[in-house]
N, C-alpha and C. Protein backbone atom coordinates (compact mmCIF):
# COMPACT_ATOMS: atom_id res chain seq x y z
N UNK A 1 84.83 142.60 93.49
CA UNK A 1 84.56 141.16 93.56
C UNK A 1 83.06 140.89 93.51
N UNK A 2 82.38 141.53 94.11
CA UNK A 2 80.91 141.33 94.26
C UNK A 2 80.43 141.74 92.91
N UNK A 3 80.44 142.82 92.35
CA UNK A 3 80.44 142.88 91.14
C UNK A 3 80.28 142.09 89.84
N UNK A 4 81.60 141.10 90.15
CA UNK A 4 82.10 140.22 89.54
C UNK A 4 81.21 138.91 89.26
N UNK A 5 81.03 138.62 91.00
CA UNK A 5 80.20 137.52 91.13
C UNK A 5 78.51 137.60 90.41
N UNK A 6 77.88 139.28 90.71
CA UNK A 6 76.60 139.47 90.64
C UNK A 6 76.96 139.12 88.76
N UNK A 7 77.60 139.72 88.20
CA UNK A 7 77.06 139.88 86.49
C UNK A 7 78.18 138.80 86.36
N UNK A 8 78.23 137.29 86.79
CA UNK A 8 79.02 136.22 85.72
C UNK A 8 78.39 136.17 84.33
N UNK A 9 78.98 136.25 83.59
CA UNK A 9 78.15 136.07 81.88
C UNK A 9 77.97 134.63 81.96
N UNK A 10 77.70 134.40 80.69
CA UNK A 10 77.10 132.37 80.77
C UNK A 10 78.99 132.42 80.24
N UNK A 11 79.79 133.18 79.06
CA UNK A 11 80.86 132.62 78.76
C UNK A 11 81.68 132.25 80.27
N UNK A 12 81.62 132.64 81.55
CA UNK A 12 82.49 132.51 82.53
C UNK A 12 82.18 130.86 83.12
N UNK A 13 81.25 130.45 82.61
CA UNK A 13 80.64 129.35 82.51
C UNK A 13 80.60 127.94 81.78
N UNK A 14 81.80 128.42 80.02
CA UNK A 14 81.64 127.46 78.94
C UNK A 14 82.47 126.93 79.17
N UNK A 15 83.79 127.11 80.52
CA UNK A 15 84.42 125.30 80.61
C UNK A 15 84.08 124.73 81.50
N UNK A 16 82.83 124.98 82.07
CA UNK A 16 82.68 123.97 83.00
C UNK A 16 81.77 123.24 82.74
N UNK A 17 81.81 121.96 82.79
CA UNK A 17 80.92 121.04 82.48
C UNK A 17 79.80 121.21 82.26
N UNK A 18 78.52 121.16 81.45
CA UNK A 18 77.52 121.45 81.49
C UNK A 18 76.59 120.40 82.96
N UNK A 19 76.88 119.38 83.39
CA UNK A 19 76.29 118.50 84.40
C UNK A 19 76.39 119.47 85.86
N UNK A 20 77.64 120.40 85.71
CA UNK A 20 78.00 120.78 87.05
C UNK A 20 77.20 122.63 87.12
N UNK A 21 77.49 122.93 85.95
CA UNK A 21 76.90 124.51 85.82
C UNK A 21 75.89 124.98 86.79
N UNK A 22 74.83 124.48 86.54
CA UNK A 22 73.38 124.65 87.70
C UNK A 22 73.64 124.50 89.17
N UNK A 23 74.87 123.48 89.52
CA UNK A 23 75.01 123.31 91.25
C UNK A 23 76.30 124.49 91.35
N UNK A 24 77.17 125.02 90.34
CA UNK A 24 78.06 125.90 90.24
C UNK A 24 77.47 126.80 90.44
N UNK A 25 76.08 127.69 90.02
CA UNK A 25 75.63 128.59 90.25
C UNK A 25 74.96 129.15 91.18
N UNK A 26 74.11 127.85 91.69
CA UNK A 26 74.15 128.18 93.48
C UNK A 26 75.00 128.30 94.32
N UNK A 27 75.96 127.18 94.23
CA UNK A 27 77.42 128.06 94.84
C UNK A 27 77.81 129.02 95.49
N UNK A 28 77.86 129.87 94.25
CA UNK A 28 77.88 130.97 94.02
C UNK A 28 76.70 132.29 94.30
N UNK A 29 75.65 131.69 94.78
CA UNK A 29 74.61 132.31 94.96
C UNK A 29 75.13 133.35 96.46
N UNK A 30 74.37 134.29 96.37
CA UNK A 30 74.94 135.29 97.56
C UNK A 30 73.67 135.16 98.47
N UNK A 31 72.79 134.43 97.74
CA UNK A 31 72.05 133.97 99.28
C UNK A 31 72.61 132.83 99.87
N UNK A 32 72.96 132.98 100.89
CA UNK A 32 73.44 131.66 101.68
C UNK A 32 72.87 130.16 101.53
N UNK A 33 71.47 130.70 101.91
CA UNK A 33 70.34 129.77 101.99
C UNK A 33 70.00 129.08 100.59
N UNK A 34 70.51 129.71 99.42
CA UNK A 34 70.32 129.13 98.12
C UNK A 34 71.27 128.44 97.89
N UNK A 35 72.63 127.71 98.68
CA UNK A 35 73.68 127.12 98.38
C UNK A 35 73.33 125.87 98.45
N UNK A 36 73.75 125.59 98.30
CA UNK A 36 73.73 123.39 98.39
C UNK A 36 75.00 123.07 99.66
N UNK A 37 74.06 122.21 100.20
CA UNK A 37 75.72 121.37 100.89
C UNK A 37 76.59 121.14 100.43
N UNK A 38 77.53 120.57 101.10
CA UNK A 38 78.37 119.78 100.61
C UNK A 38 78.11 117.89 100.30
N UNK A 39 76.94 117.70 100.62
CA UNK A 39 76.42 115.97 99.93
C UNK A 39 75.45 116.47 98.91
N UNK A 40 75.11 117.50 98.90
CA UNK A 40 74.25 117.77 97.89
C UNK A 40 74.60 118.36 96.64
N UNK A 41 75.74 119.09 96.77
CA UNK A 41 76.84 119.69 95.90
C UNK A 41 77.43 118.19 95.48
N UNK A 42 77.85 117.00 95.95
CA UNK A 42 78.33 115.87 95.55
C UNK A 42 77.35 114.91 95.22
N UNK A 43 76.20 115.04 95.31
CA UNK A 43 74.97 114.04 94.49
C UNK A 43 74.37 115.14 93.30
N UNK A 44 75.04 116.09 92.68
CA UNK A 44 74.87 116.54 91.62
C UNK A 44 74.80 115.02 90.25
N UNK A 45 74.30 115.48 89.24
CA UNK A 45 74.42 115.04 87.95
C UNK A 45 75.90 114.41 87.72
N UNK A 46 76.91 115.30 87.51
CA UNK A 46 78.43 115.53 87.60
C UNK A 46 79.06 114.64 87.91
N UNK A 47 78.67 114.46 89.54
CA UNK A 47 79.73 113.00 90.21
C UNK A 47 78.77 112.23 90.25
N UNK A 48 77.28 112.10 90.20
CA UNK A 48 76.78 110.46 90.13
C UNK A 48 77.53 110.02 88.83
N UNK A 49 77.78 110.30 87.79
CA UNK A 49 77.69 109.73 86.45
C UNK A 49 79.29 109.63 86.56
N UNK A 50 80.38 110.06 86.95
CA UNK A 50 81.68 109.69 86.97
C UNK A 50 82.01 108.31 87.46
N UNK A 51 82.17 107.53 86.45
CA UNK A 51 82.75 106.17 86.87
C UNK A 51 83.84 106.13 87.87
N UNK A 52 84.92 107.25 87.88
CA UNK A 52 85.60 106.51 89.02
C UNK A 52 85.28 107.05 90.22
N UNK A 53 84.00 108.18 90.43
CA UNK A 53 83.93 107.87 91.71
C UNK A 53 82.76 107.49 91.45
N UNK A 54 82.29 106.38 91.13
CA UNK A 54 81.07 105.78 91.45
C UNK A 54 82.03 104.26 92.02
N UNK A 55 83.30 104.32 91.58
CA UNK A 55 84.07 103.33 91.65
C UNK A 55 84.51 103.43 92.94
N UNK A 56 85.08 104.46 93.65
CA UNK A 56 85.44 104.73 94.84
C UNK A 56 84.33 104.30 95.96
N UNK A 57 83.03 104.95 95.59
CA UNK A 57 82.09 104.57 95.94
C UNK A 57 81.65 102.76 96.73
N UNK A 58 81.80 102.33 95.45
CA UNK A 58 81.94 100.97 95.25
C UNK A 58 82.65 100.15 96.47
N UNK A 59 83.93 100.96 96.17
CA UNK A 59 85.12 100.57 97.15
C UNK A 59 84.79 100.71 98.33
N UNK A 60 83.99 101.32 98.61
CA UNK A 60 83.97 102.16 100.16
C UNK A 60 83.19 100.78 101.05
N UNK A 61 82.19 100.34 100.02
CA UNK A 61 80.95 99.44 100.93
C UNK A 61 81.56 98.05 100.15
N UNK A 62 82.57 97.84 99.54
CA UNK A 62 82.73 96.35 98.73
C UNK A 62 82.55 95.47 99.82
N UNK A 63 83.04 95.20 100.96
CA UNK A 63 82.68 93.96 101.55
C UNK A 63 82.07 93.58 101.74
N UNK A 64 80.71 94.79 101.30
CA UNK A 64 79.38 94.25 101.57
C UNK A 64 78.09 93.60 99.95
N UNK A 65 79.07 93.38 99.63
CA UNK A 65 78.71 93.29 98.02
C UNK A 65 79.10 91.73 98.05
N UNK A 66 78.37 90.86 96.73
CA UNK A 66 78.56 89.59 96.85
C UNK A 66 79.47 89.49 95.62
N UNK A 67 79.72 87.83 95.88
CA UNK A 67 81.17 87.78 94.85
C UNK A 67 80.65 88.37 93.13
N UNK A 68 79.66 88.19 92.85
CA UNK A 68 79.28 88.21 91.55
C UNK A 68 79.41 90.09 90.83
N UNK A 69 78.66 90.45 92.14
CA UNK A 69 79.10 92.13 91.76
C UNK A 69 80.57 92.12 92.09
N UNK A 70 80.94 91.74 92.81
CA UNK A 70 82.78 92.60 93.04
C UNK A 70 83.31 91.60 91.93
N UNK A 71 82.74 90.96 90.75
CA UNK A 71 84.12 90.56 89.63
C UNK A 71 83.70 91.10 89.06
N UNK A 72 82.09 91.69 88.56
CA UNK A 72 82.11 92.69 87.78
C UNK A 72 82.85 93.95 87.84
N UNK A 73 82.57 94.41 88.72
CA UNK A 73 83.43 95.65 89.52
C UNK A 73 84.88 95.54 88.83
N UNK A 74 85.19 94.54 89.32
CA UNK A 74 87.25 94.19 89.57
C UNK A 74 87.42 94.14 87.31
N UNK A 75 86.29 93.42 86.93
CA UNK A 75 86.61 93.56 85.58
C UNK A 75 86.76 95.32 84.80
N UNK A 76 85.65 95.86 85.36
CA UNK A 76 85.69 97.05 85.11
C UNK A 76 86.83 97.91 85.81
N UNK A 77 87.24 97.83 86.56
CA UNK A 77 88.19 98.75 87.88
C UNK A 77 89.58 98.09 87.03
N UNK A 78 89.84 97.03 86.74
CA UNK A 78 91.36 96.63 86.02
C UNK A 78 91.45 97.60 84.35
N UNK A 79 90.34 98.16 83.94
CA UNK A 79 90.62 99.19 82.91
C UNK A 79 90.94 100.69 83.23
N UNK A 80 90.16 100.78 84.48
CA UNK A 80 90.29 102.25 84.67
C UNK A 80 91.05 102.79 86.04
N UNK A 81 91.74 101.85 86.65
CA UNK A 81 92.34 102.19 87.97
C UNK A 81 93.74 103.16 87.39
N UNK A 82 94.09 102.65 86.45
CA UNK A 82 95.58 103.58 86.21
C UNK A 82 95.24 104.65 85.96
N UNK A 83 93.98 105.39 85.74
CA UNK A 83 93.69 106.50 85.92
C UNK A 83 93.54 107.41 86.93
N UNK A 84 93.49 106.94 88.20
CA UNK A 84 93.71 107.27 89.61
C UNK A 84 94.69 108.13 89.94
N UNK A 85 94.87 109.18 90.56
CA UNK A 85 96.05 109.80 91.26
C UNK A 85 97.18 109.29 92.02
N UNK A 86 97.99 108.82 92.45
CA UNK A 86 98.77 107.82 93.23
C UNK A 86 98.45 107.72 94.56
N UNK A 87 97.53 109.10 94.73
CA UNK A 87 97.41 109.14 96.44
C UNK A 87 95.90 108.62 96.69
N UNK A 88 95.10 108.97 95.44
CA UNK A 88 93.62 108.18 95.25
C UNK A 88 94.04 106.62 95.78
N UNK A 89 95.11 106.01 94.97
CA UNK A 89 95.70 104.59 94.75
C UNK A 89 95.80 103.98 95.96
N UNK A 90 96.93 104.93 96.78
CA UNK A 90 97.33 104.53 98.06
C UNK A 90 95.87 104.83 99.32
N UNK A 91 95.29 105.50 99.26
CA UNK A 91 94.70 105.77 100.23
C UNK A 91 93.05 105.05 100.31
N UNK A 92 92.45 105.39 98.54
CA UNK A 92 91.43 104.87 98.32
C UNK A 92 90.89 103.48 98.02
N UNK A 93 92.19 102.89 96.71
CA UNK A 93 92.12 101.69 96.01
C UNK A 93 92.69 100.81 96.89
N UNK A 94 93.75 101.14 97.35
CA UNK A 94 94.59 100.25 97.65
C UNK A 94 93.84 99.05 99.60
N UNK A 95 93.27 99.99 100.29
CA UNK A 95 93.27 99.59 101.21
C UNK A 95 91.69 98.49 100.88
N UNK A 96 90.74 98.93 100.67
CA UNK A 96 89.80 97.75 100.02
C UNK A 96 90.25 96.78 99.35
N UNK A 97 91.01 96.84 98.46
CA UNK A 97 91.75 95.72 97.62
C UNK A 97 92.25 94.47 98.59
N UNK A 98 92.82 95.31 99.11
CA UNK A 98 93.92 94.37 100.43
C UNK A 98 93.12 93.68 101.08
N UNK A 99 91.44 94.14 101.61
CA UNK A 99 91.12 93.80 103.06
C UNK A 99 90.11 92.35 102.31
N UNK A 100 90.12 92.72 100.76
CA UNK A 100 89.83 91.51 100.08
C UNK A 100 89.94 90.63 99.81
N UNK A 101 91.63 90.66 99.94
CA UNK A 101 92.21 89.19 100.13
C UNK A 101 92.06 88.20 100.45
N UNK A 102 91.53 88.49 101.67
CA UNK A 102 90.76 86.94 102.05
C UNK A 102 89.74 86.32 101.67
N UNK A 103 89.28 86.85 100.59
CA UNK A 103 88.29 86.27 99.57
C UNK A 103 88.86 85.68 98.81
N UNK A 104 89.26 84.10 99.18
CA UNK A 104 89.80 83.49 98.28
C UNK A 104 89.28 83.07 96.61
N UNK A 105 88.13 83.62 96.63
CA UNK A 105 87.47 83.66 95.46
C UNK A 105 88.07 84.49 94.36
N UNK A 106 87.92 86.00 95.36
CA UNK A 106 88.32 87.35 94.34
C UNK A 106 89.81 87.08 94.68
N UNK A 107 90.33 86.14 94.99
CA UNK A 107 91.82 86.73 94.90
C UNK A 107 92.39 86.89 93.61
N UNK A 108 92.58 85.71 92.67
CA UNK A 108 93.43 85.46 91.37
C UNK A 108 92.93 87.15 90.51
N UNK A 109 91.58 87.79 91.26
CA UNK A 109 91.41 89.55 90.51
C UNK A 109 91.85 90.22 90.77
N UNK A 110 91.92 90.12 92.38
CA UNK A 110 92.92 91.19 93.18
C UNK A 110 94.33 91.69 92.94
N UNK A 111 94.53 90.27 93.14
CA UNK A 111 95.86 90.44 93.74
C UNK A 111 96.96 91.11 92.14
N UNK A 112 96.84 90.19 91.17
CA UNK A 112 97.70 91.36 90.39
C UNK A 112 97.73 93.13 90.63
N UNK A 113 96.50 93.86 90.45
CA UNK A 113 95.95 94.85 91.27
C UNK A 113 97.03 95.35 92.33
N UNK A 114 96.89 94.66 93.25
CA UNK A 114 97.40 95.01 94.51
C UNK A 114 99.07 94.92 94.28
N UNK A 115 99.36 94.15 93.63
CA UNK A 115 100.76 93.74 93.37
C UNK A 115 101.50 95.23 92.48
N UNK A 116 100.68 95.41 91.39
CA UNK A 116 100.65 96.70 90.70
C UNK A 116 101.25 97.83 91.63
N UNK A 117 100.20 98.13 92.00
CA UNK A 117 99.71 99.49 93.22
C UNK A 117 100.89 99.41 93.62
N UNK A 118 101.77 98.53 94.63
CA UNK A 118 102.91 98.17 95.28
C UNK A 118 103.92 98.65 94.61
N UNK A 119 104.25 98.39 93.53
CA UNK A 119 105.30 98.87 92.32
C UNK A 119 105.87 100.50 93.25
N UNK A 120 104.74 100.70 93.37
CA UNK A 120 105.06 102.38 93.85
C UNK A 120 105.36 102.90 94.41
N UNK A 121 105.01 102.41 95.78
CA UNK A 121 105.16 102.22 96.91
C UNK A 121 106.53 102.18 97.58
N UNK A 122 107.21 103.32 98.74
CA UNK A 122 108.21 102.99 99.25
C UNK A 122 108.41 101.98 100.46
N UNK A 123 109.50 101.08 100.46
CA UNK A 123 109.23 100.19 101.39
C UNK A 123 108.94 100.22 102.51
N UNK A 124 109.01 101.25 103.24
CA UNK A 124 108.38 101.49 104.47
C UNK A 124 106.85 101.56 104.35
N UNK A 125 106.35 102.61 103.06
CA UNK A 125 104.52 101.89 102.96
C UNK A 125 104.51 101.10 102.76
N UNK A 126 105.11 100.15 101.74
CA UNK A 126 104.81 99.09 101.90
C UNK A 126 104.75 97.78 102.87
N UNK A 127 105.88 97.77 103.89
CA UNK A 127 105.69 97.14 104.70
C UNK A 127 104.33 97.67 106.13
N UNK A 128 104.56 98.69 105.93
CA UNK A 128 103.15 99.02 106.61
C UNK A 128 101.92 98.87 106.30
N UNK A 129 101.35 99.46 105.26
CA UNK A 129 99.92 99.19 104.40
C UNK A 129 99.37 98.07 103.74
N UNK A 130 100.51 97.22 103.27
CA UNK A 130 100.22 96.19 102.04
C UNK A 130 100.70 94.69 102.38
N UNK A 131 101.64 95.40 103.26
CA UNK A 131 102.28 93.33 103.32
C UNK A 131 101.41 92.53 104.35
N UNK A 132 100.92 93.66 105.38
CA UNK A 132 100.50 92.67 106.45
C UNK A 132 99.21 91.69 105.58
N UNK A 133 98.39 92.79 104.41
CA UNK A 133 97.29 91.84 104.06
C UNK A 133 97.99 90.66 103.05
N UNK A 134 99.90 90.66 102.46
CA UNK A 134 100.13 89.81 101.72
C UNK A 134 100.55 88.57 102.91
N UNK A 135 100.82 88.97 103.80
CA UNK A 135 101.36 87.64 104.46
C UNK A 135 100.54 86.09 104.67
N UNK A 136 99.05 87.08 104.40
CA UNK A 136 98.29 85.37 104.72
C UNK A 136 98.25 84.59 103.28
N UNK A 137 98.33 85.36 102.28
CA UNK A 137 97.90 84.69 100.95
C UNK A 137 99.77 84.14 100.43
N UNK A 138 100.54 84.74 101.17
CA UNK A 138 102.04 84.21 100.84
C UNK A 138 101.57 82.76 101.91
N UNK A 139 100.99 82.42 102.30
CA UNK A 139 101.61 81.52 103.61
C UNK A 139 100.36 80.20 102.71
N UNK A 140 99.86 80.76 102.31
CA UNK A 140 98.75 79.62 101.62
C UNK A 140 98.40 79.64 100.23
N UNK A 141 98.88 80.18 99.52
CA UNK A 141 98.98 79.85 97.92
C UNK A 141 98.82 79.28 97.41
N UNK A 142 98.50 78.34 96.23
CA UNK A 142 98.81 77.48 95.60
C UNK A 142 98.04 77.72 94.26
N UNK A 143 98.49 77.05 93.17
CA UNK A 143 97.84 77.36 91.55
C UNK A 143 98.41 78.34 91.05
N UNK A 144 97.40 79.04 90.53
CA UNK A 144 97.69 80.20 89.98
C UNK A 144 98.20 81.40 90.63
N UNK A 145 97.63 81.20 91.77
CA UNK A 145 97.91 82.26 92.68
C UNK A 145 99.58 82.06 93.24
N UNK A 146 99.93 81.00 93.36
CA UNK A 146 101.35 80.78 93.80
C UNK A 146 102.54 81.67 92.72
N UNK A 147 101.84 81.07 91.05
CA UNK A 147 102.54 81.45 90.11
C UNK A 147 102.79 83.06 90.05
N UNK A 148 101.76 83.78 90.35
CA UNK A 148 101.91 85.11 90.20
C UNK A 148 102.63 85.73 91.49
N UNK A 149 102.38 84.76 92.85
CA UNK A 149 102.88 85.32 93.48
C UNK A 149 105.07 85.14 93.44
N UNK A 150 105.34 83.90 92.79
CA UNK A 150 106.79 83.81 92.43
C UNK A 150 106.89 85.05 91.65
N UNK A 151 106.10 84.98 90.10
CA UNK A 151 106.42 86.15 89.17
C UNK A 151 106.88 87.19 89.84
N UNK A 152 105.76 88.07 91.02
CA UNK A 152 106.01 89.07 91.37
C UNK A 152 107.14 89.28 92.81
N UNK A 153 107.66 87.85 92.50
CA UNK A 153 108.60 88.18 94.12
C UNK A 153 109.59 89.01 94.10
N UNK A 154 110.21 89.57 93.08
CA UNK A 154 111.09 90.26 92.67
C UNK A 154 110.98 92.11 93.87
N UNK A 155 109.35 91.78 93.63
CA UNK A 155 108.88 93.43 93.96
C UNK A 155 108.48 92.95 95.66
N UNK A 156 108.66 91.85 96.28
CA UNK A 156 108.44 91.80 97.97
C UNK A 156 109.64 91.73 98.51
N UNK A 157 110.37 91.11 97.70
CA UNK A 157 111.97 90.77 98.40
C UNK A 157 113.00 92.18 98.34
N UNK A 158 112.69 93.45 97.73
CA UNK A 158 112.92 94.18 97.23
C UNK A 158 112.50 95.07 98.31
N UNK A 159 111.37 94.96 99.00
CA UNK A 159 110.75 95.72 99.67
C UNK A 159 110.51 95.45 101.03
N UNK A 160 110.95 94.46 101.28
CA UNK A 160 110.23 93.77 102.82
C UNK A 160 111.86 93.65 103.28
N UNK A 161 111.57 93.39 104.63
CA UNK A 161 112.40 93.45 105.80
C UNK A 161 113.38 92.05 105.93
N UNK A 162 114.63 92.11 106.15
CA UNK A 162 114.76 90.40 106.06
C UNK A 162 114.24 89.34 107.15
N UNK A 163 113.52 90.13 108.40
CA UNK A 163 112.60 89.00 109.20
C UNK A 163 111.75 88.77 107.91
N UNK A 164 110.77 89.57 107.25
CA UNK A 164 109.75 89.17 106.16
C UNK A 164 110.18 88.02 105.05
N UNK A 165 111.82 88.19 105.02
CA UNK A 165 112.06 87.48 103.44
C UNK A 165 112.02 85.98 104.67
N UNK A 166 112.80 86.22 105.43
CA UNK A 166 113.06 84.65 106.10
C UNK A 166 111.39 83.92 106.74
N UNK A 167 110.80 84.91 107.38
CA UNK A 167 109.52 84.16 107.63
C UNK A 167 108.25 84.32 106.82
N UNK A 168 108.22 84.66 105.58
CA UNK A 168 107.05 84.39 104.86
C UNK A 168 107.60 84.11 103.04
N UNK A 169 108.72 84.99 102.98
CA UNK A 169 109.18 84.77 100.99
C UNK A 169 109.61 83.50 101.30
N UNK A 170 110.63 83.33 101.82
CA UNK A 170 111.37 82.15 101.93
C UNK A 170 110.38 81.02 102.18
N UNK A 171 109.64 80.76 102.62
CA UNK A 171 109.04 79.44 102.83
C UNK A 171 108.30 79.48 101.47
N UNK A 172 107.48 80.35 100.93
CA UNK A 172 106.69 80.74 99.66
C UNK A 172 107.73 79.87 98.50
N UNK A 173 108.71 80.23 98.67
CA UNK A 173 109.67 79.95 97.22
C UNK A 173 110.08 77.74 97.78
N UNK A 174 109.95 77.85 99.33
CA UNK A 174 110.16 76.47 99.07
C UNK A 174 109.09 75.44 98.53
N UNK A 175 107.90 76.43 99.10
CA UNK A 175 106.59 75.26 98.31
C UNK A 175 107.07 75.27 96.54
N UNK A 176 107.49 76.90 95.74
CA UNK A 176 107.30 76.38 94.61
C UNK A 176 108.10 75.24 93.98
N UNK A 177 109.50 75.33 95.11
CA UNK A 177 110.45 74.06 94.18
C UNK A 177 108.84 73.08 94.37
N UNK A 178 108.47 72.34 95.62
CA UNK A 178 107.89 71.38 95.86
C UNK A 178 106.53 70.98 94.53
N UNK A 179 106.10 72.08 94.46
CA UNK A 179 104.82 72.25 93.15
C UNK A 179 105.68 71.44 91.91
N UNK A 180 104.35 70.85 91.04
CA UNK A 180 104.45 69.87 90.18
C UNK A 180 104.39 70.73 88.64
N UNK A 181 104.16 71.83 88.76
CA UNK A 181 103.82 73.03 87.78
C UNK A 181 105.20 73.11 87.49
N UNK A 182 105.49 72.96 85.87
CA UNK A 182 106.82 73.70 85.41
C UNK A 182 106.87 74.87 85.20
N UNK A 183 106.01 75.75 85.11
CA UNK A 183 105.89 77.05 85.00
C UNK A 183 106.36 77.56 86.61
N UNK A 184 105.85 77.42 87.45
CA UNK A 184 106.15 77.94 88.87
C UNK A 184 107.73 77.36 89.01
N UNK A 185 108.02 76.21 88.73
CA UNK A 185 109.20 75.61 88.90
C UNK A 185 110.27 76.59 88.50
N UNK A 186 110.26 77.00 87.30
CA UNK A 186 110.91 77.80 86.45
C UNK A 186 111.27 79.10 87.03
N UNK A 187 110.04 79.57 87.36
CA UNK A 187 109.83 81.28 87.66
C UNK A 187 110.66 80.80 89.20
N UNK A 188 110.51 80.13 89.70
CA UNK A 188 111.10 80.01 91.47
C UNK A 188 112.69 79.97 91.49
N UNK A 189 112.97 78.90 90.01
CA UNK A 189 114.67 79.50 90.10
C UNK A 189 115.44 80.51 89.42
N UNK A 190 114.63 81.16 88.92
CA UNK A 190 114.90 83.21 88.58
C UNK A 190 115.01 83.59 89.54
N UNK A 191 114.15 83.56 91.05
CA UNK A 191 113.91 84.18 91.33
C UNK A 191 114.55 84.15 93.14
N UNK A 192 115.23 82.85 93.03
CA UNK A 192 116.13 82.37 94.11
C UNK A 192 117.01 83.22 94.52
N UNK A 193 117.45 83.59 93.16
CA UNK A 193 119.06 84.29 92.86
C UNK A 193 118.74 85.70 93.65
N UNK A 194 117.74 86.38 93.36
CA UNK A 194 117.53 87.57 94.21
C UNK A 194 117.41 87.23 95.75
N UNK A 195 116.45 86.78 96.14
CA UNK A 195 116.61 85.92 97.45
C UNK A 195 117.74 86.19 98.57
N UNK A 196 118.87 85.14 97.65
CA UNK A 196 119.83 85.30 98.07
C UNK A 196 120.84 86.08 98.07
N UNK A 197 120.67 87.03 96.96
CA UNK A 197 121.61 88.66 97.14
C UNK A 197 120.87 89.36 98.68
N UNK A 198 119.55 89.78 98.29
CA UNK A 198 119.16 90.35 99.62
C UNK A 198 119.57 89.81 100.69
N UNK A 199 119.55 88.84 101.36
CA UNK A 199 119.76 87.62 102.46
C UNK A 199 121.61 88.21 102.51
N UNK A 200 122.00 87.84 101.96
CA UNK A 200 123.39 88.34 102.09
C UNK A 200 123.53 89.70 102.26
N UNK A 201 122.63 90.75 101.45
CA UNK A 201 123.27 92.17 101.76
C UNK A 201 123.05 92.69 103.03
N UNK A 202 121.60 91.73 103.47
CA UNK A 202 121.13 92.48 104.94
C UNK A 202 121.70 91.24 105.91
């Protein structure tokens, strides 16, 4: 093994990225003292320049960012999030997204996003991780945001508890009869019919 390590040729070297090679080789260095950390091994060339974790990044401090950077962000992050791992999704994307919500600004960016992510999600995460941040934006909706939130009721009523359908879907679907929007009007009586299968099965 030592052997091995002392004479690497450069070919033991040609799939690895050329950005990462140089912090790979200290690594590997058998002086201790010539290794890199582990933040210093991660502020390589390599991962500054990777968009999605410069994106994660992003995520980590977003609340502290003003609305103008986080729609840039959210414009860029709606091309490249499906590239994520599911557990990146759940663990990384998903919980910033949520705690955003109450930015009624960034919502109409979010929330499809978040609605997405959910798709995946078994109902027990989901009622744990995701609904508590949907319950305030179900309880105050309106516009656009109402519309997407009928569209997607299919995927809460599906997933939530029937205390959830009776104290937060259910009132949601009575504002949309009330809304003057034929589009919401429409989507609210598709979407009754499920409603009331669940309500009956549980």
């Amino acid at each position: 093994y030592m052997n091995s390590l002392t004479y690497l040729s450069h070919e033991a070297f040609s799939i690895i990225p050329p950005d990462l090679v140089t912090d790979l080789r200290r690594m590997l260095s058998l002086d201790e003292t010539s290794r890199p950390s582990a933040s210093d091994f991660t502020g390589s060339p390599f991962f500054r320049n990777d968009t999605r974790l410069r994106a994660l990044r992003f995520l980590d401090h977003m609340l502290e960012r003003d609305n103008m950077q986080k729609s840039e962000f959210l414009k860029a992050l709606s091309e490249m999030w499906k590239d994520f791992d599911s557990r990146v999704l759940r663990y990384k994307v998903l919980p910033p997204l949520c705690a955003e919500l109450r930015n009624m600004v960034m919502q109409p960016m979010i929330l499809p996003m978040v609605l997405t992510i959910a798709e995946s999600q078994d109902k027990n995460d989901f009622e744990l991780s995701t609904l508590p941040s949907l319950v305030p934006v179900l309880s105050s909706a309106s516009g656009e945001t109402l519309l997407l939130l009928v569209k997607h009721a299919d995927l809460i009523i599906n997933k939530a508890t029937q205390e959830h359908l009776i104290t937060n879907v259910l009132p949601l679907l009575v504002r949309a009869y009330d809304d003057t929007d034929p589009r919401i009007q429409e989507e609210v009586l598709r979407r009754t019919v499920s409603l009331a299968k669940q309500l009956d099965a549980k």
